[in-house]
C-alpha atoms as a PDB file:
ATOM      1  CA  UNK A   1     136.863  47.587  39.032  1.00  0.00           C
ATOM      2  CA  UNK A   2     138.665  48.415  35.674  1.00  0.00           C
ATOM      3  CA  UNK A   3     142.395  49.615  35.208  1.00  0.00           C
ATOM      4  CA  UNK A   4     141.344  52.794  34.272  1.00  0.00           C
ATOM      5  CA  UNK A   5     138.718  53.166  37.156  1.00  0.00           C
ATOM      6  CA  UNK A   6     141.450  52.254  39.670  1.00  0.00           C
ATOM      7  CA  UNK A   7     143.858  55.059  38.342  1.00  0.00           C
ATOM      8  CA  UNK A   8     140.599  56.996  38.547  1.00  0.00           C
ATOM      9  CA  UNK A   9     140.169  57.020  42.414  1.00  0.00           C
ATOM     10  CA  UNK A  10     144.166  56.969  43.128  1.00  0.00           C
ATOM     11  CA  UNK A  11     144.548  59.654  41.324  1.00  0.00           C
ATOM     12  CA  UNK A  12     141.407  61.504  43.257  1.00  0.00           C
ATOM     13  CA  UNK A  13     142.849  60.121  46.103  1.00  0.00           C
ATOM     14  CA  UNK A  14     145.918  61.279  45.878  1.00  0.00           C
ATOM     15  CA  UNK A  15     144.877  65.143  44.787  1.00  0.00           C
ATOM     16  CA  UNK A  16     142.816  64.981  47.726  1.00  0.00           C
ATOM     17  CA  UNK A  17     145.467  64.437  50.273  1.00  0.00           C
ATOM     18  CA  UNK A  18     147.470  67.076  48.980  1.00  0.00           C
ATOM     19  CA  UNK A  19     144.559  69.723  49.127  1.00  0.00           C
ATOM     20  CA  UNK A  20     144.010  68.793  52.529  1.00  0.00           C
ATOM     21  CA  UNK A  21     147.575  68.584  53.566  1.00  0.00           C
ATOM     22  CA  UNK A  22     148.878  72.248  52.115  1.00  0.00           C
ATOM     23  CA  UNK A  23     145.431  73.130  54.078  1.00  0.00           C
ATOM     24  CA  UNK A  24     146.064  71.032  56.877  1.00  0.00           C
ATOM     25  CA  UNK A  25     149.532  71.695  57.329  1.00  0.00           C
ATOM     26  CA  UNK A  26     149.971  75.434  58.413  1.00  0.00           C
ATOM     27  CA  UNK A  27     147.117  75.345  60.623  1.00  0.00           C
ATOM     28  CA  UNK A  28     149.118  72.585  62.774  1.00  0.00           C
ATOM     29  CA  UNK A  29     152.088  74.037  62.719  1.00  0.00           C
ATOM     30  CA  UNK A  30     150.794  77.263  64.460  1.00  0.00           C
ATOM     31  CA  UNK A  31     149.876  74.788  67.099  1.00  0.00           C
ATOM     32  CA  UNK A  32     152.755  72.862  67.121  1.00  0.00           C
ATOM     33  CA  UNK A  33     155.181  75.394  67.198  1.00  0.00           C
ATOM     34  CA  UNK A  34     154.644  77.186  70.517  1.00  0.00           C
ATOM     35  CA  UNK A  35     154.147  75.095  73.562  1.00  0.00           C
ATOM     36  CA  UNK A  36     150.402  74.888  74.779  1.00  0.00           C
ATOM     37  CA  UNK A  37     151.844  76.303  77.949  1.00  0.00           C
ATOM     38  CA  UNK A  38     153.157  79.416  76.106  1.00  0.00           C
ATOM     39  CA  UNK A  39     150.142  79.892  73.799  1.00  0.00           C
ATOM     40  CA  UNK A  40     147.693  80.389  76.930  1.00  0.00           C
ATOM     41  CA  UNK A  41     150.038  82.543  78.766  1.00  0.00           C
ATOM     42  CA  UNK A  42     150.303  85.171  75.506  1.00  0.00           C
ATOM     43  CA  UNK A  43     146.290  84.645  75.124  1.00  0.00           C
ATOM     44  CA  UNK A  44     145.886  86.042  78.431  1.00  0.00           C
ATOM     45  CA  UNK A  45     147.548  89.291  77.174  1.00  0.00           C
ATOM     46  CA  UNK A  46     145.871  92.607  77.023  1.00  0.00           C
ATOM     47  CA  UNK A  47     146.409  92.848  73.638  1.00  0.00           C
ATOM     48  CA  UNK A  48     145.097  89.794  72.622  1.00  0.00           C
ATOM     49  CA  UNK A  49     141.782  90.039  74.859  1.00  0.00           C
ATOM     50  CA  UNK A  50     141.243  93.921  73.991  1.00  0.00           C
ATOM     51  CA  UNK A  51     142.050  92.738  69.910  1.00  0.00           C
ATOM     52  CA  UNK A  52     139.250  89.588  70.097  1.00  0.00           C
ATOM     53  CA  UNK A  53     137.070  92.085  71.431  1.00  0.00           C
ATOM     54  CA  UNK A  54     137.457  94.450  68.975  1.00  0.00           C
ATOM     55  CA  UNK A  55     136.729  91.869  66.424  1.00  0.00           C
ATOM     56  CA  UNK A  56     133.766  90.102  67.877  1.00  0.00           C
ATOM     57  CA  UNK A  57     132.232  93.733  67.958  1.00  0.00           C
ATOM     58  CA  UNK A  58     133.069  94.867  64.992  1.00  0.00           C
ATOM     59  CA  UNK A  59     132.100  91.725  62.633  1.00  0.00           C
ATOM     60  CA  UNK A  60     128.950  91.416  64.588  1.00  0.00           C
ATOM     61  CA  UNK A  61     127.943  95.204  64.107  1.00  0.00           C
ATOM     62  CA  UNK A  62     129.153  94.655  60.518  1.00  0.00           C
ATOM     63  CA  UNK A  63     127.276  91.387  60.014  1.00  0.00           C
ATOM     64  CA  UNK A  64     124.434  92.755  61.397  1.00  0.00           C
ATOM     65  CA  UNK A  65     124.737  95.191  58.690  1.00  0.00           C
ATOM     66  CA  UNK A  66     125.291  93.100  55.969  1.00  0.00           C
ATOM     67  CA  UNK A  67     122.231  90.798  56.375  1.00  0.00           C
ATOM     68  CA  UNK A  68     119.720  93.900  57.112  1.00  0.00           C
ATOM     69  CA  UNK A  69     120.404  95.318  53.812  1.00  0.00           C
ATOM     70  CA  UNK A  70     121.548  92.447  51.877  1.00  0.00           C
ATOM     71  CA  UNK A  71     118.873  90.536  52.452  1.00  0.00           C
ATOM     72  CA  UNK A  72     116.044  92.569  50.004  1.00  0.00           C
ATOM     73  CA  UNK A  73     118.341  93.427  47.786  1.00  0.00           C
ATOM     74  CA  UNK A  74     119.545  90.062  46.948  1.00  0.00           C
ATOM     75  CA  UNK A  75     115.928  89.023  46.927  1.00  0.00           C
ATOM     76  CA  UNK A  76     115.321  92.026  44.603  1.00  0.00           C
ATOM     77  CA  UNK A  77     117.873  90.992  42.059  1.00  0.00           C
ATOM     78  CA  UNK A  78     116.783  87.008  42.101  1.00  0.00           C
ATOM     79  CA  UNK A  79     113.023  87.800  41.405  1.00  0.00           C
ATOM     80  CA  UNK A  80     112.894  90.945  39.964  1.00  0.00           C
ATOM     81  CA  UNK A  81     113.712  91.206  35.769  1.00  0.00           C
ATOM     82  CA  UNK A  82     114.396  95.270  35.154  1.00  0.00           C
ATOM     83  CA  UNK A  83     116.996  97.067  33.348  1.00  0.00           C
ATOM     84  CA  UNK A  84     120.435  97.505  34.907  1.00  0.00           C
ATOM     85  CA  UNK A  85     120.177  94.495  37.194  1.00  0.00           C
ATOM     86  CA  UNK A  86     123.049  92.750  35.648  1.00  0.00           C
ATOM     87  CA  UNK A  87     125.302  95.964  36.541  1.00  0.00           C
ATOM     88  CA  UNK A  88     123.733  96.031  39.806  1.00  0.00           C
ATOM     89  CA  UNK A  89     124.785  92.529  40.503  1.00  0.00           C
ATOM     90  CA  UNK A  90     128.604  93.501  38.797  1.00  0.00           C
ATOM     91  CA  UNK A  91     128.694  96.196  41.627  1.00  0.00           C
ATOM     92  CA  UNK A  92     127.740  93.985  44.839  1.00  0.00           C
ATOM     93  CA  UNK A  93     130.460  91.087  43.725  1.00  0.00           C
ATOM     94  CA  UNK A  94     133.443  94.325  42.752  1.00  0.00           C
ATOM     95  CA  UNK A  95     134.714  93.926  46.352  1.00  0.00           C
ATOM     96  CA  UNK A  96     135.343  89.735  46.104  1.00  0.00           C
ATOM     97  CA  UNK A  97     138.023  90.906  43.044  1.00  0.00           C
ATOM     98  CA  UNK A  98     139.150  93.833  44.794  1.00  0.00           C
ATOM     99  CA  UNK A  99     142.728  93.796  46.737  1.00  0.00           C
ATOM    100  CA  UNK A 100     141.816  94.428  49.819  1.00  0.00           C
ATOM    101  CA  UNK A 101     144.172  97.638  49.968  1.00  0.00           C
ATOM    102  CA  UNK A 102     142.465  98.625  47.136  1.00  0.00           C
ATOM    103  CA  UNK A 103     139.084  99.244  49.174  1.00  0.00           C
ATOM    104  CA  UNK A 104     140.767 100.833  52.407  1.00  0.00           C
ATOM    105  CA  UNK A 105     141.791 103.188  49.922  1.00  0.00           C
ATOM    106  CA  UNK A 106     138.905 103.862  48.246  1.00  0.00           C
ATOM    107  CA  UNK A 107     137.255 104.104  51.657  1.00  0.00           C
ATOM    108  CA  UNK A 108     139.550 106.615  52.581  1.00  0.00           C
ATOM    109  CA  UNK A 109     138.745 108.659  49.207  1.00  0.00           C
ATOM    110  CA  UNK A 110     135.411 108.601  49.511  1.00  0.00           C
ATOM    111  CA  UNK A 111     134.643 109.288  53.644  1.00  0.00           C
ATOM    112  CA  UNK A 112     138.465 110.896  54.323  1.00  0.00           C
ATOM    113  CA  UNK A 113     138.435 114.213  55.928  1.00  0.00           C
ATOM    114  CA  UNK A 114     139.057 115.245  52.217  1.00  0.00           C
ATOM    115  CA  UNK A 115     136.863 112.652  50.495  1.00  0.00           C
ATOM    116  CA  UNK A 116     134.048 113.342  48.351  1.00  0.00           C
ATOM    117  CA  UNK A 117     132.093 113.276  51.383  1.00  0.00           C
ATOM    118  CA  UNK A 118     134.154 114.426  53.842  1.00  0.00           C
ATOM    119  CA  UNK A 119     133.160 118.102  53.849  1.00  0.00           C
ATOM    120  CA  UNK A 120     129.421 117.266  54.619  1.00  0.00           C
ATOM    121  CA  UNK A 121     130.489 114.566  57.203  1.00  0.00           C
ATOM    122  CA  UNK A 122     132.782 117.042  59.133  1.00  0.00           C
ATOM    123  CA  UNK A 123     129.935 119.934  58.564  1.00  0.00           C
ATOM    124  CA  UNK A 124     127.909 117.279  61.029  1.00  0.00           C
ATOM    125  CA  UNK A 125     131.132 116.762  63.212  1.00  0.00           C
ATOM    126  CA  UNK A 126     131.624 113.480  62.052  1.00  0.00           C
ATOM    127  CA  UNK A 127     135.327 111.858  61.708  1.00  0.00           C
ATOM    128  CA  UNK A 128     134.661 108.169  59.912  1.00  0.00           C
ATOM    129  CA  UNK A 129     138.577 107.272  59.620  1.00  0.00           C
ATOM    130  CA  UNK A 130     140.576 105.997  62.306  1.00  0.00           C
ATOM    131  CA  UNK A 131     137.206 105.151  64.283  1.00  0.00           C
ATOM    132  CA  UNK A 132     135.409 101.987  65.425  1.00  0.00           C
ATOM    133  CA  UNK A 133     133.241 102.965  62.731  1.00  0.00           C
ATOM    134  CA  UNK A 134     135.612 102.907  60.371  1.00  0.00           C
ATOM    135  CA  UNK A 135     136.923  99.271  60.893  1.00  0.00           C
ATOM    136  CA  UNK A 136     132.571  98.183  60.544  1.00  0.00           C
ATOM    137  CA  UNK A 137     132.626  99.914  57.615  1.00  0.00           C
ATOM    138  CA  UNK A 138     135.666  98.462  55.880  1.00  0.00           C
ATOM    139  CA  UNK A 139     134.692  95.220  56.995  1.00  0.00           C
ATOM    140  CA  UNK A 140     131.031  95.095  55.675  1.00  0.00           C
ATOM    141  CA  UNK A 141     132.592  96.767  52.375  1.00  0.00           C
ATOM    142  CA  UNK A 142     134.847  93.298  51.556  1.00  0.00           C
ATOM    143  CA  UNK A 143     132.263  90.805  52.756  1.00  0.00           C
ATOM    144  CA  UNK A 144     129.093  91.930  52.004  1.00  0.00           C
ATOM    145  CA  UNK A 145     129.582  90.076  48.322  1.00  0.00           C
ATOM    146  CA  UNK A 146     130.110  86.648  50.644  1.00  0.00           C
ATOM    147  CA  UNK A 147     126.789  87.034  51.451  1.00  0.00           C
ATOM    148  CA  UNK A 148     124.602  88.550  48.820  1.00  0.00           C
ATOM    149  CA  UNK A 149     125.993  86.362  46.254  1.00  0.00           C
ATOM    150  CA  UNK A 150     124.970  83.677  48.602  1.00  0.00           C
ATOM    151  CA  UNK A 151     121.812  85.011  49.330  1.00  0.00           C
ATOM    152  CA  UNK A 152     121.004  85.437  45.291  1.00  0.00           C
ATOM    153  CA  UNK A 153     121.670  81.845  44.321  1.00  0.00           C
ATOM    154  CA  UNK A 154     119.493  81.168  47.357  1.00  0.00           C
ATOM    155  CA  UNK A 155     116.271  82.807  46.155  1.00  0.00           C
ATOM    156  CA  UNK A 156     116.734  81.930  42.869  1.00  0.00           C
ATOM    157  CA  UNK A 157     116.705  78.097  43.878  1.00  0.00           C
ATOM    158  CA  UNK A 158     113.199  78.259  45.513  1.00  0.00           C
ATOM    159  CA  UNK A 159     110.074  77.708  44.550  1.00  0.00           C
ATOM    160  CA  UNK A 160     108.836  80.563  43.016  1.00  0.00           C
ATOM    161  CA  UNK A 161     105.341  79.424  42.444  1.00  0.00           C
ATOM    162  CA  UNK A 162     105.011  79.609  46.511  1.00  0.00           C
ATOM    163  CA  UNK A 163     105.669  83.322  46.082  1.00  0.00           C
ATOM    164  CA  UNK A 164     103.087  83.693  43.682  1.00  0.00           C
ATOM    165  CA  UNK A 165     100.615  81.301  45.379  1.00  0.00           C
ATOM    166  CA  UNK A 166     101.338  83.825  48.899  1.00  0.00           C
ATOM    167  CA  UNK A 167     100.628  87.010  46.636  1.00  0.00           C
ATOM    168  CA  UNK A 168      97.501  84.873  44.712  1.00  0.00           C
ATOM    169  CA  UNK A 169      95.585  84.039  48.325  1.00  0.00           C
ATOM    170  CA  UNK A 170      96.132  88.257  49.266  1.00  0.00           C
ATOM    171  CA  UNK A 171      99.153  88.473  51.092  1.00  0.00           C
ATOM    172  CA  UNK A 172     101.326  91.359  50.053  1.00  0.00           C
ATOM    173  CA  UNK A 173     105.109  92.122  49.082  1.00  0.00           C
ATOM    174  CA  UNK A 174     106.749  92.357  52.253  1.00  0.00           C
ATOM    175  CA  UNK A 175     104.582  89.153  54.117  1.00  0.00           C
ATOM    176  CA  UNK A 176     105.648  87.289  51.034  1.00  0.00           C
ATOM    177  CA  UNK A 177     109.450  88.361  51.488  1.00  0.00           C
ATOM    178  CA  UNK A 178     109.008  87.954  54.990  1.00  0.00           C
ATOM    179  CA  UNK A 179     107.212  84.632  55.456  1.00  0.00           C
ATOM    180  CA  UNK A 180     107.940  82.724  52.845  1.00  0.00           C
ATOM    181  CA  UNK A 181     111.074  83.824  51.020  1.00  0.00           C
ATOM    182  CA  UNK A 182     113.096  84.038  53.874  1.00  0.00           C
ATOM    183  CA  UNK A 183     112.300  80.773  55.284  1.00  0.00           C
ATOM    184  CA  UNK A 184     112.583  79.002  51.700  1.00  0.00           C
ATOM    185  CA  UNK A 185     115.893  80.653  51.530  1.00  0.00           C
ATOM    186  CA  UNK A 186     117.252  80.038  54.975  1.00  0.00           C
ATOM    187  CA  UNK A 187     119.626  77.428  54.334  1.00  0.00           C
ATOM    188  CA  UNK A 188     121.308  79.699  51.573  1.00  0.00           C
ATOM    189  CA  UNK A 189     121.030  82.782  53.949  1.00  0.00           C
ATOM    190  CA  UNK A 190     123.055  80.768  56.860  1.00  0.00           C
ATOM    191  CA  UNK A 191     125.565  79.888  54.681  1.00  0.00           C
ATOM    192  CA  UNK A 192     126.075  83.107  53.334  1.00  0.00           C
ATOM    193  CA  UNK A 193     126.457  84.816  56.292  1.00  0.00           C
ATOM    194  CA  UNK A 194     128.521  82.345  57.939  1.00  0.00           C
ATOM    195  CA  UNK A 195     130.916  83.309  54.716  1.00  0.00           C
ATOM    196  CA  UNK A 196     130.508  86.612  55.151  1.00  0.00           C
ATOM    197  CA  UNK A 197     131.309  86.943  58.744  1.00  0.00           C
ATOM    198  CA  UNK A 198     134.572  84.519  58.484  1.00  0.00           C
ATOM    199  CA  UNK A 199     135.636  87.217  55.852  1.00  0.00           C
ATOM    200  CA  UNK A 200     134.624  90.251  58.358  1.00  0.00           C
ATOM    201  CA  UNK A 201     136.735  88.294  60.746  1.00  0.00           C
ATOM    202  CA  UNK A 202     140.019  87.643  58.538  1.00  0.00           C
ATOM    203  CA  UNK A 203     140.086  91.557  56.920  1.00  0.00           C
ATOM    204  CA  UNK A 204     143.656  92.842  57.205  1.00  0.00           C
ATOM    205  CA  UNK A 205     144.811  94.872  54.424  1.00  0.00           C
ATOM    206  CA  UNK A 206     141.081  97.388  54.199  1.00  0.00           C
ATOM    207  CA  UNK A 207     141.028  97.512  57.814  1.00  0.00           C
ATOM    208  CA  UNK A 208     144.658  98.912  58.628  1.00  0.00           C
ATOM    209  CA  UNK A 209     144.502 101.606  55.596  1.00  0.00           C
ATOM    210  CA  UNK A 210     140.913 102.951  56.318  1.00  0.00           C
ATOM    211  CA  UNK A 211     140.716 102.495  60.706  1.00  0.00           C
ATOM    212  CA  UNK A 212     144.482 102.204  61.495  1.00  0.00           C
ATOM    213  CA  UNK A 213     145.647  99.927  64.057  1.00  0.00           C
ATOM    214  CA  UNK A 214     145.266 101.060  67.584  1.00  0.00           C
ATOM    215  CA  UNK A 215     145.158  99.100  70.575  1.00  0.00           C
ATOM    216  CA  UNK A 216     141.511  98.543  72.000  1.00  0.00           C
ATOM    217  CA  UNK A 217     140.008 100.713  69.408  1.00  0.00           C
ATOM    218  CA  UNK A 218     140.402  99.507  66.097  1.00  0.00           C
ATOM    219  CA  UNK A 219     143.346  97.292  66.309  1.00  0.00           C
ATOM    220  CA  UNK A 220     141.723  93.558  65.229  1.00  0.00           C
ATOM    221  CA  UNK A 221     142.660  90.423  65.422  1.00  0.00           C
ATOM    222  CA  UNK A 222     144.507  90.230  62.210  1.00  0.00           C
ATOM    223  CA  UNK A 223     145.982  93.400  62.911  1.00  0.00           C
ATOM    224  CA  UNK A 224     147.259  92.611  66.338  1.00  0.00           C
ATOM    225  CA  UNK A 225     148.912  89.162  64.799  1.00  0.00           C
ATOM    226  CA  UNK A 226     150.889  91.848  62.187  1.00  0.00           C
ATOM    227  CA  UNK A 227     151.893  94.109  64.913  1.00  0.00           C
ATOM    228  CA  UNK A 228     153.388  91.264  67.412  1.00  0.00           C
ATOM    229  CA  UNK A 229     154.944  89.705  64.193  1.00  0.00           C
ATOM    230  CA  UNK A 230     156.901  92.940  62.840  1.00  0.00           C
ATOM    231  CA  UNK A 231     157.903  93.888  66.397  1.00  0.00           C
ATOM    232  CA  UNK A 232     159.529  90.193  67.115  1.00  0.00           C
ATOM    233  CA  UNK A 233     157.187  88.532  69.109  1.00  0.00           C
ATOM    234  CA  UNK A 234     156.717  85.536  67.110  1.00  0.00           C
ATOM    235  CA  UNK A 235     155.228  83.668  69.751  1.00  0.00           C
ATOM    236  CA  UNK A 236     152.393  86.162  70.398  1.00  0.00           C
ATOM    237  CA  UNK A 237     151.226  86.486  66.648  1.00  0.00           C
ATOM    238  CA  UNK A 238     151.860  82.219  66.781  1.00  0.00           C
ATOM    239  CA  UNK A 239     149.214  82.130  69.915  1.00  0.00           C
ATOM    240  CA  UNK A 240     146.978  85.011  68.277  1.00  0.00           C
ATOM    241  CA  UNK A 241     146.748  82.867  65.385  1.00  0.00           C
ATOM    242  CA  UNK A 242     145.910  80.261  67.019  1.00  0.00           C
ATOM    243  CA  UNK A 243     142.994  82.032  68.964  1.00  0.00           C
ATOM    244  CA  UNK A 244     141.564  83.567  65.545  1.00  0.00           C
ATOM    245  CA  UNK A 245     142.000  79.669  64.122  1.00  0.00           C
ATOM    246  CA  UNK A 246     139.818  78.304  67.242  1.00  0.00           C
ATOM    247  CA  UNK A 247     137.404  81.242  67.197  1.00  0.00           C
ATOM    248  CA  UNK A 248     136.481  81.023  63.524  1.00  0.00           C
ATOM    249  CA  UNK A 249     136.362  77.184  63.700  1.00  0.00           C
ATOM    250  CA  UNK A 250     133.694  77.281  66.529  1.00  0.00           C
ATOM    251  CA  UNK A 251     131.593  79.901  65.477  1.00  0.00           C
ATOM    252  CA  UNK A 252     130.953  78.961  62.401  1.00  0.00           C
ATOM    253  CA  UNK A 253     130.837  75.353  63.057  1.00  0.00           C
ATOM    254  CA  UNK A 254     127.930  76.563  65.912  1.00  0.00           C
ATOM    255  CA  UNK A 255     126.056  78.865  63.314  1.00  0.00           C
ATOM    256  CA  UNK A 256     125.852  75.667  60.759  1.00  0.00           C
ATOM    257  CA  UNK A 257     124.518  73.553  63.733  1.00  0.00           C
ATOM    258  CA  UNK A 258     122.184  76.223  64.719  1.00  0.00           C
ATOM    259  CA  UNK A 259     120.761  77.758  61.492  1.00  0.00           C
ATOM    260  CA  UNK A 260     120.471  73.842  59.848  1.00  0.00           C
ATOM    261  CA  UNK A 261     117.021  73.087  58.799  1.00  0.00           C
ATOM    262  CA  UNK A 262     116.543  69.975  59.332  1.00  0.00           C
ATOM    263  CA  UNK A 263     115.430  67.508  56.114  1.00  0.00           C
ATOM    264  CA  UNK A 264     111.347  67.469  57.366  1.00  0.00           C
ATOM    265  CA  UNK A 265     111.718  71.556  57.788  1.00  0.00           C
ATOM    266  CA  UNK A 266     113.118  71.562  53.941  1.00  0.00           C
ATOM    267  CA  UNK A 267     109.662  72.004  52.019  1.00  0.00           C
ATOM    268  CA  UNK A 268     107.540  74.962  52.955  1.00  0.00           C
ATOM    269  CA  UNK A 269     103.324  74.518  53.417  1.00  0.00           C
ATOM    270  CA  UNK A 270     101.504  77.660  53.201  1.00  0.00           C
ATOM    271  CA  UNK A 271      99.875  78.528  56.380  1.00  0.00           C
ATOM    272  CA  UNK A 272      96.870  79.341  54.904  1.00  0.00           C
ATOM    273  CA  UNK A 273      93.247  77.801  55.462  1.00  0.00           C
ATOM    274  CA  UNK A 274      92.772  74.687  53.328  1.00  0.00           C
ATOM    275  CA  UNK A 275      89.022  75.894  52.425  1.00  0.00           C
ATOM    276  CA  UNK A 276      90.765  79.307  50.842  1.00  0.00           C
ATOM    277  CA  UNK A 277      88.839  80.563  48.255  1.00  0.00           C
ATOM    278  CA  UNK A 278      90.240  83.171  45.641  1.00  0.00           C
ATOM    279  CA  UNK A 279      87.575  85.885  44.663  1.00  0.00           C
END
């Protein structure tokens, strides 16, 4: 190996090691901190349980959410070529450069009991803010670009000849979406919304502007953490922390293992007749 190649890879090394360490680093020292001993008692807290199940609900609902409409519209904008798609796209990825404030309050401005729709939602009896609703909402608002930008470069990295091969041998829009995109696209997909749902999970500043922060309603894990922090009980935001580390760790470590396709699963074969004739 050469001088210069050697300086190379120490130098890679070495840049390396301090990425992972300023990672690394924090996440220990919530760990390390508080005694093991301490961190289960605090996890055993109201708070924490009724805040972890506010956000499991909430990111699922929103999730949920996200990938239902996401899903075509993404597809739309990677196979479609009409006029105004590049502001469309601009639009879905606003939120990723948006503070997060920034959205609560727009939120607020737009479904607020004096928002441009808040007339015709309290016409219907319907009060957004403050609500469970309101914490799925501001959560699918900032992470819905995780996963459609995901889902984009996804459908634009498949084979689009299979599409036109599926709409060739008869099969129509949404079989082709259905049965062929989709599964082409899966790996991209599971990423995406494995991004998108660790963002749903980590929302702080949307959340607390456009739901508020009450206990068992829309106060979430992030939210609780602040609360225990600014009211002097370091060691419960330390052991929340460490909960919301663990949680996020293993779920999205579990969706990667159970969303992988495996390398045979990789190319897609038409399930179509070999004899097929085209008319």
């Amino acid at each position: 190996m050469q001088r210069s190649d050697r300086v190379a890879a120490f130098g890679a090394a070495a840049a390396t090691a301090i990425l992972m360490g300023f990672v690394v680093l924090p996440i220990l020292a919530i760990f390390v901190r508080v005694p093991p001993s301490a961190l289960f008692a605090q996890l055993r807290s109201h708070v924490a349980l009724a805040a972890l199940g506010v956000s499991l609900r909430s990111t699922i609902v929103a999730l949920a959410l996200i990938v239902v409409f996401g899903t075509p519209a993404a597809y739309v904008l990677a196979t479609k070529r009409f006029r105004g798609a590049g502001v469309l796209t601009v639009l879905l990825e606003l939120p990723l450069v948006l503070p997060p404030a920034v959205a609560g309050i727009g939120l607020f401005a737009a479904f607020g009991r004096f928002g441009l729709l808040g007339g015709t939602l309290r016409a219907f009896g319907i009060q957004i803010p403050f609500s469970q609703a309101a914490v799925v909402m501001a959560l699918t608002f900032v992470a819905m670009p995780f996963y459609t930008r995901q889902a984009v470069a996804a459908f634009v990295a498949m084979d689009h000849e299979l599409l036109g091969a599926s709409r060739t041998l008869g099969k129509g829009g949404a079989a082709t979406f259905f049965r062929v995109a989709v599964p082409l696209a899966r790996q991209g997909l599971s990423a995406g919304a494995a991004l998108a749902w660790a963002r749903a999970l980590g929302e702080f500043g949307a959340t607390i502007l456009f739901a508020g922060s009450f206990s068992g309603r829309t106060q979430t894990l992030p939210l609780a953490i602040y609360a225990q922090f600014s009211g002097g009980n370091v060691d419960g935001a330390l052991a929340m922390s460490g909960l919301l580390v663990l949680v996020s760790a293993g779920l999205l470590v579990g969706v990667r293992v159970l969303v992988r396709t495996r390398p045979e699963e990789a190319t897609w074969t038409p399930a179509f007749p070999s004899n097929s004739s085209i008319a």
